[in-house]
N, C-alpha and C. Protein backbone atom coordinates (compact mmCIF):
# COMPACT_ATOMS: atom_id res chain seq x y z
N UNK A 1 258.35 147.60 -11.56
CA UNK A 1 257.00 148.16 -11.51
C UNK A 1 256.71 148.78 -12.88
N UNK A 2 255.56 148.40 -13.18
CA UNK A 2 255.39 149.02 -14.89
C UNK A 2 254.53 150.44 -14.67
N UNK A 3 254.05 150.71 -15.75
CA UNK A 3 253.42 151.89 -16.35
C UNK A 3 252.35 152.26 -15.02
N UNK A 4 251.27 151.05 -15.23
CA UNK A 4 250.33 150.81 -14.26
C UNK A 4 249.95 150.81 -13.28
N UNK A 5 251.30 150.01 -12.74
CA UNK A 5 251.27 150.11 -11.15
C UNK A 5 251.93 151.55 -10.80
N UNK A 6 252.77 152.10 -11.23
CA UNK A 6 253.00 153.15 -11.19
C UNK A 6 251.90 154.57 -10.44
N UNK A 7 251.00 154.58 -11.94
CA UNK A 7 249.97 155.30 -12.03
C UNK A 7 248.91 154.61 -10.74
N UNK A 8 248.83 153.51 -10.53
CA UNK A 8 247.77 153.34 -9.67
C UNK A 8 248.49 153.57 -7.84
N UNK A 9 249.60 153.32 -8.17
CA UNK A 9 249.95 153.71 -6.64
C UNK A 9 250.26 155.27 -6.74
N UNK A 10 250.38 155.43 -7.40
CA UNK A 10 250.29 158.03 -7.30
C UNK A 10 248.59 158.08 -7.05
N UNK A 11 248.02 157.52 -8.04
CA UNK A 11 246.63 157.62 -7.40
C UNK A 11 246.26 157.04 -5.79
N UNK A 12 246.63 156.23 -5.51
CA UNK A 12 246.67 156.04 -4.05
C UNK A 12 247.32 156.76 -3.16
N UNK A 13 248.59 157.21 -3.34
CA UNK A 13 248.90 158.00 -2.64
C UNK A 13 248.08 159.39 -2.74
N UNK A 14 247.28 159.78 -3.78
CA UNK A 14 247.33 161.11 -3.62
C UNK A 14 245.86 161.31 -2.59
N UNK A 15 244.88 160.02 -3.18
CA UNK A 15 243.90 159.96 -2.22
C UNK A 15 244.01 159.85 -0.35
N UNK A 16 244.80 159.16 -0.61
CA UNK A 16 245.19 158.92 1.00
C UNK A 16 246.00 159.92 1.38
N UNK A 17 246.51 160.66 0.90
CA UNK A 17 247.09 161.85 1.53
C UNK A 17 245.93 162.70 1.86
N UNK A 18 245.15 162.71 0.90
CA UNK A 18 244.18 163.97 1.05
C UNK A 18 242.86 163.36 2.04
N UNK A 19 242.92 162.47 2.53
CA UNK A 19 242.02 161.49 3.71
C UNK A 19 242.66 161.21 5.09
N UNK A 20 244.28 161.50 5.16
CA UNK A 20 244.76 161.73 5.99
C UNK A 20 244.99 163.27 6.51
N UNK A 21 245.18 163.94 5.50
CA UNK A 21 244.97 165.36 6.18
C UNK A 21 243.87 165.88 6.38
N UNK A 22 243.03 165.23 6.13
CA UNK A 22 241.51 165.90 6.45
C UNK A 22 240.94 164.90 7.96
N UNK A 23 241.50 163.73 8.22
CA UNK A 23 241.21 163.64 9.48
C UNK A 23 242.06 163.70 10.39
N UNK A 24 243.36 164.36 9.87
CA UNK A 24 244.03 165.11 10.77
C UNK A 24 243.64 166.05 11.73
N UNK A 25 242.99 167.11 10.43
CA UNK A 25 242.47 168.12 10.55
C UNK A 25 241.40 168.61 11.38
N UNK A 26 240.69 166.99 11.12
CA UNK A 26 238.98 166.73 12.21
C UNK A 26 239.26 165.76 13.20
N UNK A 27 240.63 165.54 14.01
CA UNK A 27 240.85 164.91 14.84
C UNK A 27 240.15 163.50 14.82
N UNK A 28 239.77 162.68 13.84
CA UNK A 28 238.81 161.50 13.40
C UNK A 28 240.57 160.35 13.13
N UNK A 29 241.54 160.74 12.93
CA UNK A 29 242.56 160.29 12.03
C UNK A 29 242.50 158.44 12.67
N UNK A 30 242.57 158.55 14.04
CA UNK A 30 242.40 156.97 14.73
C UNK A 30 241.43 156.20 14.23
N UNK A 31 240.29 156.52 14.13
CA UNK A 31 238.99 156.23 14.05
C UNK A 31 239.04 155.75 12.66
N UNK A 32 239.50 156.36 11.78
CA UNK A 32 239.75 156.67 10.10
C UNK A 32 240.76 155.13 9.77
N UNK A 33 242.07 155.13 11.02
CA UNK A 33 242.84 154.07 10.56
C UNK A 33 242.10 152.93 10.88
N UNK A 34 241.46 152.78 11.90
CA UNK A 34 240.85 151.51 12.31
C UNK A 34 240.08 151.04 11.10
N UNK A 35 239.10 151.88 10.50
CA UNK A 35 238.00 151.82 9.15
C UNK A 35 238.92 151.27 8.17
N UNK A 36 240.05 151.86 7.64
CA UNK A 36 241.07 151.95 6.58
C UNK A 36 241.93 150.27 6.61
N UNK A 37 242.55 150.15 7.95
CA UNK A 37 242.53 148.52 7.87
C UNK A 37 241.35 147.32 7.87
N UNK A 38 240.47 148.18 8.68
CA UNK A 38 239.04 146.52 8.17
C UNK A 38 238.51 146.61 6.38
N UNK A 39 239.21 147.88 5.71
CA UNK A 39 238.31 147.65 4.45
C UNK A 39 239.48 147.01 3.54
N UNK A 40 241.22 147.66 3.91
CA UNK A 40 241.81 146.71 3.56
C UNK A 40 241.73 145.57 3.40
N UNK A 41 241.34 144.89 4.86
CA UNK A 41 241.20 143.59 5.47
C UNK A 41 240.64 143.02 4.44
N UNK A 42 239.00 143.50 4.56
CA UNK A 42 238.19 142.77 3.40
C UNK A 42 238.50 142.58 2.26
N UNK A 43 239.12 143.89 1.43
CA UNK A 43 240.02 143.59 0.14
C UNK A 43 240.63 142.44 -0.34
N UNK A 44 241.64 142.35 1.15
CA UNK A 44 242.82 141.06 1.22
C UNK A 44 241.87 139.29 1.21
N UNK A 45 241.11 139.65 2.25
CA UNK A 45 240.60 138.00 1.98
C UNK A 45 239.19 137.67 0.87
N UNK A 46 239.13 138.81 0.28
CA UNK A 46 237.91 138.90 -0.85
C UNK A 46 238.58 139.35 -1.71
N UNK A 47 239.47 138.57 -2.36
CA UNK A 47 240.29 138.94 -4.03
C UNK A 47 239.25 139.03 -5.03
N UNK A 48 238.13 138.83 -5.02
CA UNK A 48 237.06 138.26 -6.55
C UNK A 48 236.28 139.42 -5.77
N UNK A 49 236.06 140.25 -5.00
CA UNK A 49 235.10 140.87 -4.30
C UNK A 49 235.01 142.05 -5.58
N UNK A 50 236.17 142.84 -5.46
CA UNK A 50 235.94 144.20 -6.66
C UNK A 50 235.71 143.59 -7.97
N UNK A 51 236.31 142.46 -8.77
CA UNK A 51 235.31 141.86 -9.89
C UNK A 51 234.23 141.78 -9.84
N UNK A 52 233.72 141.31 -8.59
CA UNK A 52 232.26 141.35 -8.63
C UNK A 52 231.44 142.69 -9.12
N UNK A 53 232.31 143.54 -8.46
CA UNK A 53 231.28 145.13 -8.46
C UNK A 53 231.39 145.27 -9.54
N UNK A 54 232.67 145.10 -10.63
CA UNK A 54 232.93 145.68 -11.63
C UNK A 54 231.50 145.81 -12.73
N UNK A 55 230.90 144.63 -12.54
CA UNK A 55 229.67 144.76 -13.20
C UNK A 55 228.25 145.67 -13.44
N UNK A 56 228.65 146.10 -11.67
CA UNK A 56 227.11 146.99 -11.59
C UNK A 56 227.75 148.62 -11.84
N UNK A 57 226.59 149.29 -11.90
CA UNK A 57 226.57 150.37 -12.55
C UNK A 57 226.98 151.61 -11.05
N UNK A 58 227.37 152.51 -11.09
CA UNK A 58 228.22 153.40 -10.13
C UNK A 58 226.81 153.78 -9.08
N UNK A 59 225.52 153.80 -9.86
CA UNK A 59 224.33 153.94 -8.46
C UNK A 59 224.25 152.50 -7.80
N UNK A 60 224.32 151.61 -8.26
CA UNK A 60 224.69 150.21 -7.73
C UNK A 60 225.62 150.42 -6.93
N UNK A 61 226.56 150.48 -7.35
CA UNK A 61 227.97 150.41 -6.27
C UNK A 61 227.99 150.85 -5.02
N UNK A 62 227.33 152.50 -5.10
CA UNK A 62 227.17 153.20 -4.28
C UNK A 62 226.66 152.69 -3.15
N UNK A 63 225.31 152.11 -3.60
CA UNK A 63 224.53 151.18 -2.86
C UNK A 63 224.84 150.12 -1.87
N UNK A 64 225.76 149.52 -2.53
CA UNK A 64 226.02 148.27 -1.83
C UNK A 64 227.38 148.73 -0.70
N UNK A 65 228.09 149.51 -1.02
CA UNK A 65 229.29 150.05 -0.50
C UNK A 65 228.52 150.97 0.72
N UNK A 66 227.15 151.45 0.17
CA UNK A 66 227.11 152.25 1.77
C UNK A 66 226.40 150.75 2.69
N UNK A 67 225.72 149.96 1.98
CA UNK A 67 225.44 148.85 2.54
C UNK A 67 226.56 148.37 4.18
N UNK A 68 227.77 147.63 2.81
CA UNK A 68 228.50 147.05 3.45
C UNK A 68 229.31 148.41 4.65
N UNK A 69 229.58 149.48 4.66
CA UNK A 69 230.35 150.16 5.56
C UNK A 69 229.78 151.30 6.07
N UNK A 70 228.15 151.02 6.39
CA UNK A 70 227.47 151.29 7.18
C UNK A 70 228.04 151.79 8.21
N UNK A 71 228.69 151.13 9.31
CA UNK A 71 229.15 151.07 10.34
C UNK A 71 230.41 152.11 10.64
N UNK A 72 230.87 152.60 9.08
CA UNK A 72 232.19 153.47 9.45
C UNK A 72 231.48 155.12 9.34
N UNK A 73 232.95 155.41 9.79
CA UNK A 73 232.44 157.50 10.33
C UNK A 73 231.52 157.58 9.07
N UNK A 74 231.47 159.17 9.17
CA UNK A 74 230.68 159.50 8.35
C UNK A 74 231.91 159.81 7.44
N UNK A 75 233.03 160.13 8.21
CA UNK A 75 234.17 160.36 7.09
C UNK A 75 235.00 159.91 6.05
N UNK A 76 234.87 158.59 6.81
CA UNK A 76 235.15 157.15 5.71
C UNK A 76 234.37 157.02 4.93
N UNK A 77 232.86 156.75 5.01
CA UNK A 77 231.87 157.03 4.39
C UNK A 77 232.03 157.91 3.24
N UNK A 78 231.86 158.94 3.25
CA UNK A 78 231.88 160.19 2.12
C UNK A 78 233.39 159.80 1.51
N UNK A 79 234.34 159.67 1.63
CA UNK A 79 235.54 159.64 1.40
C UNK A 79 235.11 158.36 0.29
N UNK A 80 234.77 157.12 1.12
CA UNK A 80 234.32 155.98 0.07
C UNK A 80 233.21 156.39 -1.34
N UNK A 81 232.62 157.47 -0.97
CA UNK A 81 231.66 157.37 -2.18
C UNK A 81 232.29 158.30 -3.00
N UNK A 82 233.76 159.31 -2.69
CA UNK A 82 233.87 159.92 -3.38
C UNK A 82 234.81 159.16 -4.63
N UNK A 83 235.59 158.10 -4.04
CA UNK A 83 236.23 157.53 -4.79
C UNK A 83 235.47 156.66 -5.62
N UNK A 84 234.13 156.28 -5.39
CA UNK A 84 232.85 155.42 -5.99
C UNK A 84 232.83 156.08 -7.39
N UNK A 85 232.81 157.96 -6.91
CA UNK A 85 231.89 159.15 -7.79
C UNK A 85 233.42 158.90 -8.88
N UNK A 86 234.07 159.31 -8.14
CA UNK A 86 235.48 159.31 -9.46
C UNK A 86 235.86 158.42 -10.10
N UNK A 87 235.66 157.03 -9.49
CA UNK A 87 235.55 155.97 -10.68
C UNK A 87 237.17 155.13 -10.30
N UNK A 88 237.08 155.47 -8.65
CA UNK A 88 238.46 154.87 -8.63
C UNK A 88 238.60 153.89 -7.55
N UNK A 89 237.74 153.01 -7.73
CA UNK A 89 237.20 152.22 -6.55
C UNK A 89 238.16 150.92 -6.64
N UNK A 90 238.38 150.75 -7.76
CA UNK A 90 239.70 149.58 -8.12
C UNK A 90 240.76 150.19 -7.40
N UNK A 91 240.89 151.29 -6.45
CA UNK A 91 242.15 151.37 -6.18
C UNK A 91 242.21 151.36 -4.40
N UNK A 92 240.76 151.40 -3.94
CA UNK A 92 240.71 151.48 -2.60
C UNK A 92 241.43 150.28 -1.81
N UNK A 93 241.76 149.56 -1.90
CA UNK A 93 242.40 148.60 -0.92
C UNK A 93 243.99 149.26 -1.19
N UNK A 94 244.85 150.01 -2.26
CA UNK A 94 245.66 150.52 -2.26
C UNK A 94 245.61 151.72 -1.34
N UNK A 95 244.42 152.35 -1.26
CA UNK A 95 244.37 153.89 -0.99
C UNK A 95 244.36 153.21 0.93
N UNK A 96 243.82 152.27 1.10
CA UNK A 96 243.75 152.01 2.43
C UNK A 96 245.18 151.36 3.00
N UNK A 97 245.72 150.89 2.16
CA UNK A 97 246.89 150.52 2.61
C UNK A 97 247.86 151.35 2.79
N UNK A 98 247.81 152.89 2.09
CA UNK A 98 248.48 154.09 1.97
C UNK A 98 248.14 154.80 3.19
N UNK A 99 247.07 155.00 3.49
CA UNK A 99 246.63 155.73 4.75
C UNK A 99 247.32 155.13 6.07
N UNK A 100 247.05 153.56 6.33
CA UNK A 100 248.18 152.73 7.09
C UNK A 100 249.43 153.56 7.39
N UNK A 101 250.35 153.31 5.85
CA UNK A 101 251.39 153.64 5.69
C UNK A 101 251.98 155.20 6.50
N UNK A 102 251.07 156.44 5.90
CA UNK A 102 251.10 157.40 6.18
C UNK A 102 251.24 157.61 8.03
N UNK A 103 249.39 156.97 8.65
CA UNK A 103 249.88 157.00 9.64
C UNK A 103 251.08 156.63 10.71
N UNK A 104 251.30 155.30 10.04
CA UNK A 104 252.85 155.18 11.03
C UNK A 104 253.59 156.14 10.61
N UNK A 105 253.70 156.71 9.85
CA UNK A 105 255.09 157.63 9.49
C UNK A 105 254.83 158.93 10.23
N UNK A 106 253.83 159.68 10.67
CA UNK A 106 253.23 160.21 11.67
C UNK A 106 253.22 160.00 13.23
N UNK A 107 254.20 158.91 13.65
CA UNK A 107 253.50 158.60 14.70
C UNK A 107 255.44 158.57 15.55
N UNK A 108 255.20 159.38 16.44
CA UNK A 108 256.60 159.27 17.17
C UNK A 108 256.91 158.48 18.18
N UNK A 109 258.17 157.90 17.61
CA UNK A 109 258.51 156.98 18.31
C UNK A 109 259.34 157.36 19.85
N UNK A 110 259.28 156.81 21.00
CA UNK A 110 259.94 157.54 21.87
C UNK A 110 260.25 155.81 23.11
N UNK A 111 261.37 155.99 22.76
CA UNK A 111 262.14 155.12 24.43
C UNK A 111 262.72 155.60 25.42
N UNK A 112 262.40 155.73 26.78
CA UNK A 112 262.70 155.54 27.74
C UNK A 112 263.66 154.37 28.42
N UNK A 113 264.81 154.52 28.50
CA UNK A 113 265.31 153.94 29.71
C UNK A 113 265.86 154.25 30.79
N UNK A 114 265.49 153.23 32.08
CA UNK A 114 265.61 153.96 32.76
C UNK A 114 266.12 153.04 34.27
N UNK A 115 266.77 153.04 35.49
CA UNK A 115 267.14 151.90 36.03
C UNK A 115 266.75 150.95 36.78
N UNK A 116 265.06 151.51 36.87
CA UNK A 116 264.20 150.59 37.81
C UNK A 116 262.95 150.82 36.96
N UNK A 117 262.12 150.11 37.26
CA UNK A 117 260.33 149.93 36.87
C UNK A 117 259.84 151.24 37.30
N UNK A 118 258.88 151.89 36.49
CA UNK A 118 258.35 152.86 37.14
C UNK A 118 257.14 153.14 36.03
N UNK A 119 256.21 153.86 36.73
CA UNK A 119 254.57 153.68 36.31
C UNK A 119 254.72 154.67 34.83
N UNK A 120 254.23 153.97 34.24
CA UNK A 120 253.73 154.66 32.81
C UNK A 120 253.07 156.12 32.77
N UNK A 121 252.53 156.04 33.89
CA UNK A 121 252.30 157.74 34.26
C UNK A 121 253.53 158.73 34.93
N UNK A 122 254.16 158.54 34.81
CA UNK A 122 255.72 159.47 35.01
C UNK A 122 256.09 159.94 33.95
N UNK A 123 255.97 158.57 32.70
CA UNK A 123 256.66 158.49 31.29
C UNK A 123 255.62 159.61 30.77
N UNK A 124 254.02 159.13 30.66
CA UNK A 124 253.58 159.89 30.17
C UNK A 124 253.87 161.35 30.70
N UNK A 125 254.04 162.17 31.87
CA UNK A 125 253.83 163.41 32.02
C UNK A 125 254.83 164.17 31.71
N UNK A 126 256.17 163.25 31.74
CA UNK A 126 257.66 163.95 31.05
C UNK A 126 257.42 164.23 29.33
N UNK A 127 256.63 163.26 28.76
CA UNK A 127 256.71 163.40 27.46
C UNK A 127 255.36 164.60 27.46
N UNK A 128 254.49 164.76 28.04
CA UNK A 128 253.62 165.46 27.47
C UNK A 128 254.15 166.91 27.73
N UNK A 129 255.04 166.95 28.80
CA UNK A 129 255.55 168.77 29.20
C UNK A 129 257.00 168.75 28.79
N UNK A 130 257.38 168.07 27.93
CA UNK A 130 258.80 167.62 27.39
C UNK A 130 258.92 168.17 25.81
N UNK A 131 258.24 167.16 25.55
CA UNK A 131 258.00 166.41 23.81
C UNK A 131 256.81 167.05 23.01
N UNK A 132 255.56 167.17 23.82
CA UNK A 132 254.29 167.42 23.17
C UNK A 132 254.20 168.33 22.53
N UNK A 133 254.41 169.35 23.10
CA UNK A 133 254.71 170.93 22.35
C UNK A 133 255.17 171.00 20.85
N UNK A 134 256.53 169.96 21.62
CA UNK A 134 257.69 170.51 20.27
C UNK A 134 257.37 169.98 18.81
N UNK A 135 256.92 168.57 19.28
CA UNK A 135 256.31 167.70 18.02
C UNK A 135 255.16 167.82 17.55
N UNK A 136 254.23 167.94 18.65
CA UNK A 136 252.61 168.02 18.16
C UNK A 136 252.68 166.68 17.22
N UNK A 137 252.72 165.78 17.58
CA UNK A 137 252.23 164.50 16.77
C UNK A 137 251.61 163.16 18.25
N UNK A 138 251.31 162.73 17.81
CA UNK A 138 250.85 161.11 18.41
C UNK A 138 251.92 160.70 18.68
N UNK A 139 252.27 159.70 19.52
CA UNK A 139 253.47 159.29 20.24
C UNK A 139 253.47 157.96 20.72
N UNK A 140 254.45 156.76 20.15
CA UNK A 140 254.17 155.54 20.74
C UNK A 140 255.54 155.30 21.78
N UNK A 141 254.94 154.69 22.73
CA UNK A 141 256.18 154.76 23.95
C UNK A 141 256.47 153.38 24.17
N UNK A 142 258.20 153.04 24.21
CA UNK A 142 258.39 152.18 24.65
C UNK A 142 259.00 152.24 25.91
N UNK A 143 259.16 151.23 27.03
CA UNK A 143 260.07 151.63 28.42
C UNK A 143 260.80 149.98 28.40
N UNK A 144 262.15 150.42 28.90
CA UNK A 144 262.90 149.35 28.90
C UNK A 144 263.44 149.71 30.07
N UNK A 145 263.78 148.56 31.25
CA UNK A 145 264.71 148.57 32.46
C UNK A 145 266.27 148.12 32.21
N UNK A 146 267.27 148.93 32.55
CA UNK A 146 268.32 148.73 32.56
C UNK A 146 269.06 149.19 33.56
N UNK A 147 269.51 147.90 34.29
CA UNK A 147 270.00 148.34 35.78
C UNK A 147 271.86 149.43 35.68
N UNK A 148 272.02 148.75 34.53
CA UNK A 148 273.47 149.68 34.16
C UNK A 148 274.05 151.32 34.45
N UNK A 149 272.68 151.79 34.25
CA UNK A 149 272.58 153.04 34.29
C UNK A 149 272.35 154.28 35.11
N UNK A 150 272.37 153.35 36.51
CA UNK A 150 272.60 153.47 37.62
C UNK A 150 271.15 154.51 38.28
N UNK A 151 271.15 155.23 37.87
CA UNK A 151 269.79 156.32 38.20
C UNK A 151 269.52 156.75 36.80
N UNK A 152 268.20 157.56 37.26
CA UNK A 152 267.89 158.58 36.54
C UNK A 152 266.95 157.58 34.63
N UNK A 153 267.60 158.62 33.47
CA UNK A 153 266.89 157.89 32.34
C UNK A 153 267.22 158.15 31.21
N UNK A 154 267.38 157.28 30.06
CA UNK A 154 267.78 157.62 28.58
C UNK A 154 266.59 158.16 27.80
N UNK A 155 266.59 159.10 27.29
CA UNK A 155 264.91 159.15 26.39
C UNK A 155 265.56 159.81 25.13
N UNK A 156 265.00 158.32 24.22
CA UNK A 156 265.39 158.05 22.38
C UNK A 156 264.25 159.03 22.29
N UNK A 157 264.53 160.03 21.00
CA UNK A 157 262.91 160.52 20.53
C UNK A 157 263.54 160.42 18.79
N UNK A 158 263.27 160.21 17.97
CA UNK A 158 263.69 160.03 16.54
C UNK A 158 265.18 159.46 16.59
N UNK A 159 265.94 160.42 16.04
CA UNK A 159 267.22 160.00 16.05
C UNK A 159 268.08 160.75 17.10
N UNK A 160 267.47 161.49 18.22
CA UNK A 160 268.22 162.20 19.15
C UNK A 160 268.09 161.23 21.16
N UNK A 161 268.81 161.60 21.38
CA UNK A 161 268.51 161.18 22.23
C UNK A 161 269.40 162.22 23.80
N UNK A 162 268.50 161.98 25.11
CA UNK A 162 268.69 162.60 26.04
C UNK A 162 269.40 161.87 27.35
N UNK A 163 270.42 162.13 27.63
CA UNK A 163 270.44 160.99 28.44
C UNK A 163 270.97 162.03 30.02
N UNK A 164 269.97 161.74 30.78
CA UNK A 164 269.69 162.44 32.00
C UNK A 164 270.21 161.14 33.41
N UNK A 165 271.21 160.31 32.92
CA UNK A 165 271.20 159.29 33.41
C UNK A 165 272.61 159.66 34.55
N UNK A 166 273.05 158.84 35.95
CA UNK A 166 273.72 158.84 36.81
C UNK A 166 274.90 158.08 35.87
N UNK A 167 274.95 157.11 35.32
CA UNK A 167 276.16 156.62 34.78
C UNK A 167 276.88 157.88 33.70
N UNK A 168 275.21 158.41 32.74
CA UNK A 168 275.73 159.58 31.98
C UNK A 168 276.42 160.75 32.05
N UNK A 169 275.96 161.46 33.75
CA UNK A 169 277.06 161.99 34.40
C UNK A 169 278.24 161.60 34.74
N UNK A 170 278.58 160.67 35.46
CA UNK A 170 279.83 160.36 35.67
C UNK A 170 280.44 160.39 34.30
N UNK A 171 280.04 159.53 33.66
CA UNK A 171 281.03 159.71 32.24
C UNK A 171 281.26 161.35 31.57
N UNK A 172 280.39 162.23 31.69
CA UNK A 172 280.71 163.58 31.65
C UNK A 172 281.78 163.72 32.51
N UNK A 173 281.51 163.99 33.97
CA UNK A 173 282.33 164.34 34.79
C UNK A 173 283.99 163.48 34.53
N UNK A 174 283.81 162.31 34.33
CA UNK A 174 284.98 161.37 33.44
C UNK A 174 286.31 162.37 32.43
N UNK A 175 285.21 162.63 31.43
CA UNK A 175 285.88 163.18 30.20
C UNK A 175 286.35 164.85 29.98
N UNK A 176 285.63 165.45 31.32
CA UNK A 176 286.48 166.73 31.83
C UNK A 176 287.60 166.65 32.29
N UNK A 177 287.81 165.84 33.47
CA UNK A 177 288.66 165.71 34.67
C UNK A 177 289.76 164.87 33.58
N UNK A 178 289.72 164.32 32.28
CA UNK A 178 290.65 163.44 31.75
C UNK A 178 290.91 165.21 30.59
N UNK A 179 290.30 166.11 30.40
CA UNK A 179 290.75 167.01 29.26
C UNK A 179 291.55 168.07 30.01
């Protein structure tokens, strides 16, 4: 990576940090990623698109940019013209791909297993009087059946994990009765 890319991805990161904590902040952050990948999007299959702009003048730009993303918050919006105002509009399909980035890294991961099928509303109410508190973040859930485990349930949350499971006891009760 040279000089350039360097400098243009710190500038992306620093924008998208500061567009992610502000719709953190205004609970918009979903709404924000959805906007952030369709302008990517457009970036990606319109390579000649920002040459084009390069030509017109920053009240031009403005113009056509509230044109085309009409349709997003008002927060994307302002956010887009501020990077218009600063002159760093060559970098928005970076800055949107950063926001992406950011949000998954925000977003907790959590597995359940457990030894029979059971309704997604169980999962959800253990994690919300469990997990919610402690993390305060967004939460993506996976559930896997594994008859092995005889009752009960494994729950992965980062790198820890809980295992409230009937096989997991016995193997406790196992490794006493063997000490």
């Amino acid at each position: 990576m040279n000089l350039i890319d360097t400098k243009a991805t710190n500038i992306a990161k620093i924008y998208a940090k500061g567009l992610f904590k502000y719709a953190k902040e205004n609970y918009c952050f979903d709404s924000v990623l959805s906007e952030m990948k369709n302008l990517y999007d457009i970036f990606q299959k319109n390579k000649d698109l920002f040459s084009f702009f390069k030509s017109f003048s920053k009240k031009s730009k403005l113009r056509i940019y509230q044109e085309l993303f009409k349709n997003f918050s008002k927060v994307s919006q302002i956010f887009i013209r501020l990077v218009i105002e600063q002159r760093r509009e060559s970098h928005l399909s970076k800055i949107a791909k950063e926001y992406q980035r950011l949000y998954r890294l925000n977003i907790l991961r959590i597995k359940i297993i457990t030894s029979a099928s059971i309704e997604n509303y169980f999962f959800e109410k253990i994690i919300k009087k469990i997990l919610r508190d402690k993390y305060r973040k967004k939460y993506m859930l996976k559930c896997q059946v594994h008859k092995e485990i005889i009752g009960g349930f494994l729950l992965y949350v980062e790198n820890r994990c809980w295992n409230a499971s009937v096989l997991g006891l016995i193997s406790q009760v196992r490794r006493k009765l063997q000490a």
